[in-house]
C-alpha atoms as a PDB file:
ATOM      1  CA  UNK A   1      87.643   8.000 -20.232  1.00  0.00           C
ATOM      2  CA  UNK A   2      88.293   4.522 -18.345  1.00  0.00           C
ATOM      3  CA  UNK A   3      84.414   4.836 -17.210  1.00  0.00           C
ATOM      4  CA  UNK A   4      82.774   5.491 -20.255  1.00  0.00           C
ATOM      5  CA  UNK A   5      84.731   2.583 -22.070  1.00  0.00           C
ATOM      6  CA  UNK A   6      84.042  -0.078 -18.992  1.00  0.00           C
ATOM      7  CA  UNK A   7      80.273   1.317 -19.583  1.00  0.00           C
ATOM      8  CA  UNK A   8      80.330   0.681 -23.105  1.00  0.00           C
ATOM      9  CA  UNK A   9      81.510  -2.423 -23.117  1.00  0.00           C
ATOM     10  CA  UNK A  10      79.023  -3.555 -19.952  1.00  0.00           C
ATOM     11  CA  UNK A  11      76.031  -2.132 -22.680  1.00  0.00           C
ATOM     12  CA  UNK A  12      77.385  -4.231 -25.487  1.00  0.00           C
ATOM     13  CA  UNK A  13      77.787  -7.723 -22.952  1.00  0.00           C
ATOM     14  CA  UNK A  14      74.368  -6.746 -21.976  1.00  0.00           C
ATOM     15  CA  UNK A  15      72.557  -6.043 -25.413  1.00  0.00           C
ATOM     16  CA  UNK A  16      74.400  -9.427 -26.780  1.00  0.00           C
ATOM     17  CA  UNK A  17      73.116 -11.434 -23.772  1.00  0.00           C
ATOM     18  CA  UNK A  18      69.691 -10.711 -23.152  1.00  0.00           C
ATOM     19  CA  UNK A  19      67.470 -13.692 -23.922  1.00  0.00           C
ATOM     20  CA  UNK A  20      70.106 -15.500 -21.728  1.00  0.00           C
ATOM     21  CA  UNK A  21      70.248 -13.414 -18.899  1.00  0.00           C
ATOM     22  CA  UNK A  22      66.160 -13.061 -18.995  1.00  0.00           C
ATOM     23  CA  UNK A  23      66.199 -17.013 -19.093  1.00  0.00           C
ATOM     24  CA  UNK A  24      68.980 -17.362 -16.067  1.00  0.00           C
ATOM     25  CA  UNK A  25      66.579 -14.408 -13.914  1.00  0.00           C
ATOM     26  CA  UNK A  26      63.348 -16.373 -14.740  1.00  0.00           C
ATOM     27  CA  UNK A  27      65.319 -19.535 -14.073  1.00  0.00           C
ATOM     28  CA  UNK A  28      66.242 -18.178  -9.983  1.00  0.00           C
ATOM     29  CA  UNK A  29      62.968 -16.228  -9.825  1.00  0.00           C
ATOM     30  CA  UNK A  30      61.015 -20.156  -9.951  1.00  0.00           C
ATOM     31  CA  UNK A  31      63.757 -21.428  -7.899  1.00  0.00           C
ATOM     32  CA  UNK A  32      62.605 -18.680  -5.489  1.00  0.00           C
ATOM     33  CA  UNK A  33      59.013 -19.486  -5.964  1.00  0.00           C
ATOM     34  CA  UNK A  34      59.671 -22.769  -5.202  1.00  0.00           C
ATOM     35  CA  UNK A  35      61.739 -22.036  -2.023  1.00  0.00           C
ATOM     36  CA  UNK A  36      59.353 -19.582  -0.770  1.00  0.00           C
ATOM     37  CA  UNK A  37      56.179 -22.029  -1.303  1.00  0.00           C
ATOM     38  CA  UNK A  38      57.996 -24.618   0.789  1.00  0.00           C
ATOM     39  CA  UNK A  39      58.416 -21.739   3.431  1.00  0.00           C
ATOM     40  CA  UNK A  40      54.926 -21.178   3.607  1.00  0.00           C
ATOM     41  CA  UNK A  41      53.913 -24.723   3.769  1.00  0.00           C
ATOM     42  CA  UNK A  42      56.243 -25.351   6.620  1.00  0.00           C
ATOM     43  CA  UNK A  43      55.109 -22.577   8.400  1.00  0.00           C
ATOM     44  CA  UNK A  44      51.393 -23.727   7.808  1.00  0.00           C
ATOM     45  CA  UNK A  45      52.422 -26.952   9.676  1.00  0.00           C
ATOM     46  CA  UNK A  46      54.205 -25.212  12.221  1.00  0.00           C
ATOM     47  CA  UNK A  47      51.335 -23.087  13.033  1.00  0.00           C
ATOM     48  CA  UNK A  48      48.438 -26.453  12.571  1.00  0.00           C
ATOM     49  CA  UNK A  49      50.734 -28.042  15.330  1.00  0.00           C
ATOM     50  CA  UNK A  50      51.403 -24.641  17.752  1.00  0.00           C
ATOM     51  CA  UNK A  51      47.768 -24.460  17.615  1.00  0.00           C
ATOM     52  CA  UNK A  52      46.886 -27.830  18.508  1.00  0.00           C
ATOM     53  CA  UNK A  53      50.075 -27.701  21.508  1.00  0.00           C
ATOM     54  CA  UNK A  54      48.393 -24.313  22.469  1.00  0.00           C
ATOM     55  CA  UNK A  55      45.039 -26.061  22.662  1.00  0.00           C
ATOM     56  CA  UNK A  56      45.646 -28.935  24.769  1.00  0.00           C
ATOM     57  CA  UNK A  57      44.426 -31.872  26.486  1.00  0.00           C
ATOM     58  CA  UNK A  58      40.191 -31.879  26.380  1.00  0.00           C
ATOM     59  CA  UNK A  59      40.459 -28.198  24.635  1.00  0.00           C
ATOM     60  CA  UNK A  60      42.481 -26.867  27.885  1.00  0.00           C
ATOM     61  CA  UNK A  61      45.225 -24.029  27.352  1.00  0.00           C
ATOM     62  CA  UNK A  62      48.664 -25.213  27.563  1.00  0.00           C
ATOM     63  CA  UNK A  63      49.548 -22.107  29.834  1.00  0.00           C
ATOM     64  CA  UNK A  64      46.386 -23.154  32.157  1.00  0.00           C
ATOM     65  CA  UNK A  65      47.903 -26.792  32.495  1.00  0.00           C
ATOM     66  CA  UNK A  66      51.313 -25.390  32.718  1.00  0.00           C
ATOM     67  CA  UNK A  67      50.603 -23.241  35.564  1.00  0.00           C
ATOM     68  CA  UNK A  68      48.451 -25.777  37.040  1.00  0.00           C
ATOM     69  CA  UNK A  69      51.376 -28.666  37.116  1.00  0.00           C
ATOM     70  CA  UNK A  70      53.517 -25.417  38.944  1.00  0.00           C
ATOM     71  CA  UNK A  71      51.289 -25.117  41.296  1.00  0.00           C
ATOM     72  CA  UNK A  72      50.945 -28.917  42.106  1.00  0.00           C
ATOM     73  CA  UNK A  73      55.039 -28.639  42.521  1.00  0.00           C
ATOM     74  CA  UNK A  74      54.922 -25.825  44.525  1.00  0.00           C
ATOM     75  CA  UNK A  75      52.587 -27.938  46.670  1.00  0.00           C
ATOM     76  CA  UNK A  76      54.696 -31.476  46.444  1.00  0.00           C
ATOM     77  CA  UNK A  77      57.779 -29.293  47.416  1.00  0.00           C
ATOM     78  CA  UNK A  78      55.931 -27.496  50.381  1.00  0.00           C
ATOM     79  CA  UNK A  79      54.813 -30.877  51.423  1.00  0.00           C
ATOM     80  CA  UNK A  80      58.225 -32.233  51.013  1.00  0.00           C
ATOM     81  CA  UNK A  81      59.833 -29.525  53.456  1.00  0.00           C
ATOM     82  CA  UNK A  82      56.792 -30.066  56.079  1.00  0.00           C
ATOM     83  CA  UNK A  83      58.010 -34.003  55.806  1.00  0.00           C
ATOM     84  CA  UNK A  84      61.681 -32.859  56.093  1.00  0.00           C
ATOM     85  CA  UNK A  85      60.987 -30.919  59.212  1.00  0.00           C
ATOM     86  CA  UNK A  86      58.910 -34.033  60.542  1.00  0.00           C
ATOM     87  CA  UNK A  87      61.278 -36.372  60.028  1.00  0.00           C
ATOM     88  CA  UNK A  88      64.076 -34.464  61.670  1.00  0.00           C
ATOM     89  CA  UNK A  89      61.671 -33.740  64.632  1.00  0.00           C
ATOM     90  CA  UNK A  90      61.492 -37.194  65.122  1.00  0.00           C
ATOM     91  CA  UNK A  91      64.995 -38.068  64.748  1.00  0.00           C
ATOM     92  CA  UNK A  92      65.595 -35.785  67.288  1.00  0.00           C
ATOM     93  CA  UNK A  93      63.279 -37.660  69.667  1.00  0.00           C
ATOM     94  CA  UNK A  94      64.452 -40.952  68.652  1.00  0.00           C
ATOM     95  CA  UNK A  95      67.518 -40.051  69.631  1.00  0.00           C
ATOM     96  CA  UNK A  96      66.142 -39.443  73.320  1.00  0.00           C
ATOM     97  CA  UNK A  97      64.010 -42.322  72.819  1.00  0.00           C
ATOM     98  CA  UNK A  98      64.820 -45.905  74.298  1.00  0.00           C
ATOM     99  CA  UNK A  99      66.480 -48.023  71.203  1.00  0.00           C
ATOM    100  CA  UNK A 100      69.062 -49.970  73.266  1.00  0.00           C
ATOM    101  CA  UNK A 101      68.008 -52.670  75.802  1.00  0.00           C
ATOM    102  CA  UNK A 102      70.124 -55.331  77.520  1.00  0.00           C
ATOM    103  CA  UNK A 103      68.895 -57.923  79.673  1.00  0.00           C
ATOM    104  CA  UNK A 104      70.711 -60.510  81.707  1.00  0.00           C
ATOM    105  CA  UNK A 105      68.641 -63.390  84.000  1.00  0.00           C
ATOM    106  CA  UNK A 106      70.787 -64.518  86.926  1.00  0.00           C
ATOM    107  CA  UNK A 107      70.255 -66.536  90.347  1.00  0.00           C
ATOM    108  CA  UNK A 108      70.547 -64.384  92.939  1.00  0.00           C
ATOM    109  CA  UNK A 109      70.877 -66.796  95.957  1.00  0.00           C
ATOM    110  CA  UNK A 110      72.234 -70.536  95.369  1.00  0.00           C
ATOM    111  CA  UNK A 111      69.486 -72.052  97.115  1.00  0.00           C
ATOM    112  CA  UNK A 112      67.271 -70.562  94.659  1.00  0.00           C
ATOM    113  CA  UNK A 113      66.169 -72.876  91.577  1.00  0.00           C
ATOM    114  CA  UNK A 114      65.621 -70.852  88.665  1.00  0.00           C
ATOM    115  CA  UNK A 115      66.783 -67.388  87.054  1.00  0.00           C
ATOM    116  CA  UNK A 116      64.224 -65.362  88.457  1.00  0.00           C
ATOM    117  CA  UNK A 117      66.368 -62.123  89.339  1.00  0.00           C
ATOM    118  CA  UNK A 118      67.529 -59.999  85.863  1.00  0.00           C
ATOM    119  CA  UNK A 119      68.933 -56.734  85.775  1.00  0.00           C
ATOM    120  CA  UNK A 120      67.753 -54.827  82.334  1.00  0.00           C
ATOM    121  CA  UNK A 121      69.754 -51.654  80.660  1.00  0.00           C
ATOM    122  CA  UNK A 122      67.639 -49.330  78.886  1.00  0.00           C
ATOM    123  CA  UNK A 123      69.422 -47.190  77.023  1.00  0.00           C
ATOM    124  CA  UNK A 124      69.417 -44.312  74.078  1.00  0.00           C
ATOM    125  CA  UNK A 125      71.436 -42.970  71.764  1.00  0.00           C
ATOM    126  CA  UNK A 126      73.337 -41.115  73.953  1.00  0.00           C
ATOM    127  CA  UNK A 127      74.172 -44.135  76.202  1.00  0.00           C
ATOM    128  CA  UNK A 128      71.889 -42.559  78.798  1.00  0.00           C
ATOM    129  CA  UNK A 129      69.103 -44.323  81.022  1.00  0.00           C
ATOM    130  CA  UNK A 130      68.447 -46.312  83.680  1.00  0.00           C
ATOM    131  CA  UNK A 131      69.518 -49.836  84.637  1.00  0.00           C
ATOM    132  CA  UNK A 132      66.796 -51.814  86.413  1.00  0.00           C
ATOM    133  CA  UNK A 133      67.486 -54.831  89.128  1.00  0.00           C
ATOM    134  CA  UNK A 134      64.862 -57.236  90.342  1.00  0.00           C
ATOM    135  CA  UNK A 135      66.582 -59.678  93.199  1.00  0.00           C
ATOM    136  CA  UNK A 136      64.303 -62.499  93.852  1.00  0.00           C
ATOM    137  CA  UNK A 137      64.704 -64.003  97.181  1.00  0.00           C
ATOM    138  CA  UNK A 138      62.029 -66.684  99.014  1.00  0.00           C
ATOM    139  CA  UNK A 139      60.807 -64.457 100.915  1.00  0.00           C
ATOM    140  CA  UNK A 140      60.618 -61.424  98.795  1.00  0.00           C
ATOM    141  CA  UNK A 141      61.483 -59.660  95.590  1.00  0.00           C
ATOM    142  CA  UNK A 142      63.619 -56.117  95.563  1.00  0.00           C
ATOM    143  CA  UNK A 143      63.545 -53.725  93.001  1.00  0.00           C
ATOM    144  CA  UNK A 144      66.239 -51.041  92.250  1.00  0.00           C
ATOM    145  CA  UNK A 145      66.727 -48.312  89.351  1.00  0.00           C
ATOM    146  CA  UNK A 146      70.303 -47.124  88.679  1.00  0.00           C
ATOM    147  CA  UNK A 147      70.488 -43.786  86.615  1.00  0.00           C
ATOM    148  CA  UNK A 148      72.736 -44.030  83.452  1.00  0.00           C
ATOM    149  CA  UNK A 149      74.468 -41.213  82.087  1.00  0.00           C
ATOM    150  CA  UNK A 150      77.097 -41.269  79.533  1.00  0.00           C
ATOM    151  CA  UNK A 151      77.175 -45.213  79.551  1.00  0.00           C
ATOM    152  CA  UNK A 152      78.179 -44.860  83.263  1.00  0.00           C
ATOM    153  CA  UNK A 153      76.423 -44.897  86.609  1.00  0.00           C
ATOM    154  CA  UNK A 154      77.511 -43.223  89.594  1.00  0.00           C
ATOM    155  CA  UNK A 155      76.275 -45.976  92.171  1.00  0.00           C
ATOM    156  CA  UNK A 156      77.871 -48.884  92.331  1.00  0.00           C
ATOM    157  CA  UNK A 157      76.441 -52.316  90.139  1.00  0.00           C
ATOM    158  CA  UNK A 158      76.720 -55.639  89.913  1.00  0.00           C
ATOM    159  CA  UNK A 159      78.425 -57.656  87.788  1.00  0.00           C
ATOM    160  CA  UNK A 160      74.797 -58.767  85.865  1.00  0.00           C
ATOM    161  CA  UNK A 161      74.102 -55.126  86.120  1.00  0.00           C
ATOM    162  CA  UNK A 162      77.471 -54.298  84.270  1.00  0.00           C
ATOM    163  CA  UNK A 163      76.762 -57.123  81.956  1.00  0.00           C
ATOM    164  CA  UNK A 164      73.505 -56.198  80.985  1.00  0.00           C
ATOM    165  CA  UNK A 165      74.754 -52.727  80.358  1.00  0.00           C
ATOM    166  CA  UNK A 166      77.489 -53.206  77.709  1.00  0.00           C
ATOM    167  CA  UNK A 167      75.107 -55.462  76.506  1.00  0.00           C
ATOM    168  CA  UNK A 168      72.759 -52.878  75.651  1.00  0.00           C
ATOM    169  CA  UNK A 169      75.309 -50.938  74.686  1.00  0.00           C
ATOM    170  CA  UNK A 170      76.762 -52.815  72.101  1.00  0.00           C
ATOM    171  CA  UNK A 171      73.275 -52.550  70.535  1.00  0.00           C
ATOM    172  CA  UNK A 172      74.307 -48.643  68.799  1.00  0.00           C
ATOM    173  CA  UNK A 173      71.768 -48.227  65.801  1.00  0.00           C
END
């Protein structure tokens, strides 16, 4: 019995409020309208400016230039790994390389008048090399090569020999 007087009151509310409830339906059915006319001229927009994105620079697809900027990366990053490689081929060379060099002038005899005898280090990165010796003497000039290994030789040198080795030594990179 609840049912049938809910419903009867719900047909009553109904019948008594018609031209209102027409007006508030009419009312959200512009207010709709209106809603789903600014959805279709934002999606009009939307699709004027995917299409024109899509198209490109000078007409060109944006999926053409896309793929052709990847492959221009893929080619700048295989280039950069070819110039990685390089450069630490070289570094390992430089390091065998010559980039220390000490050099000391001395007179070898005291009736001699200038500096004309040197001793010169040459050295790399490991402290290994050679240290050359020029004594100049009246009558003739000798030249001797002492091997360097570890900052160290295992003949015996000279002081201007020893000098011109820590010298070059002191020179690390």
């Amino acid at each position: 019995m609840d049912l049938r007087m809910n419903m009867k009151y719900f047909m009553e509310f109904m019948a008594g409020n018609m031209p209102f409830i027409v007006v508030f339906m009419a009312i959200v059915m512009v207010i709709m309208l209106c809603i789903m006319i600014r959805q279709a001229w934002n999606l009009s927009y939307m699709k004027k400016r995917y299409r024109k994105m899509m198209s490109g620079v000078d007409g060109d697809n944006l999926e053409r230039l896309l793929m052709g900027h990847i492959d221009e990366v893929r080619h700048v990053v295989e280039e950069n790994q070819r110039i990685d490689a390089e450069n630490r081929r070289m570094d390992e060379l430089l390091n065998l390389a010559v980039t220390r060099v000490g050099m000391v002038r001395f007179r070898a005899f005291e009736d001699m008048g200038s500096d004309l005898s040197y001793a010169v280090a040459l050295l790399d990165a490991h402290n290994n090399g050679v240290v050359l010796s020029s004594i100049f003497g009246r009558e003739d000039s000798r030249s001797y090569a002492k091997p360097i290994e570890d900052g160290k030789s295992t003949y015996p040198m000279t002081k201007e020999e020893e000098q011109a080795l820590h010298e070059a030594m002191g020179k690390a990179m």
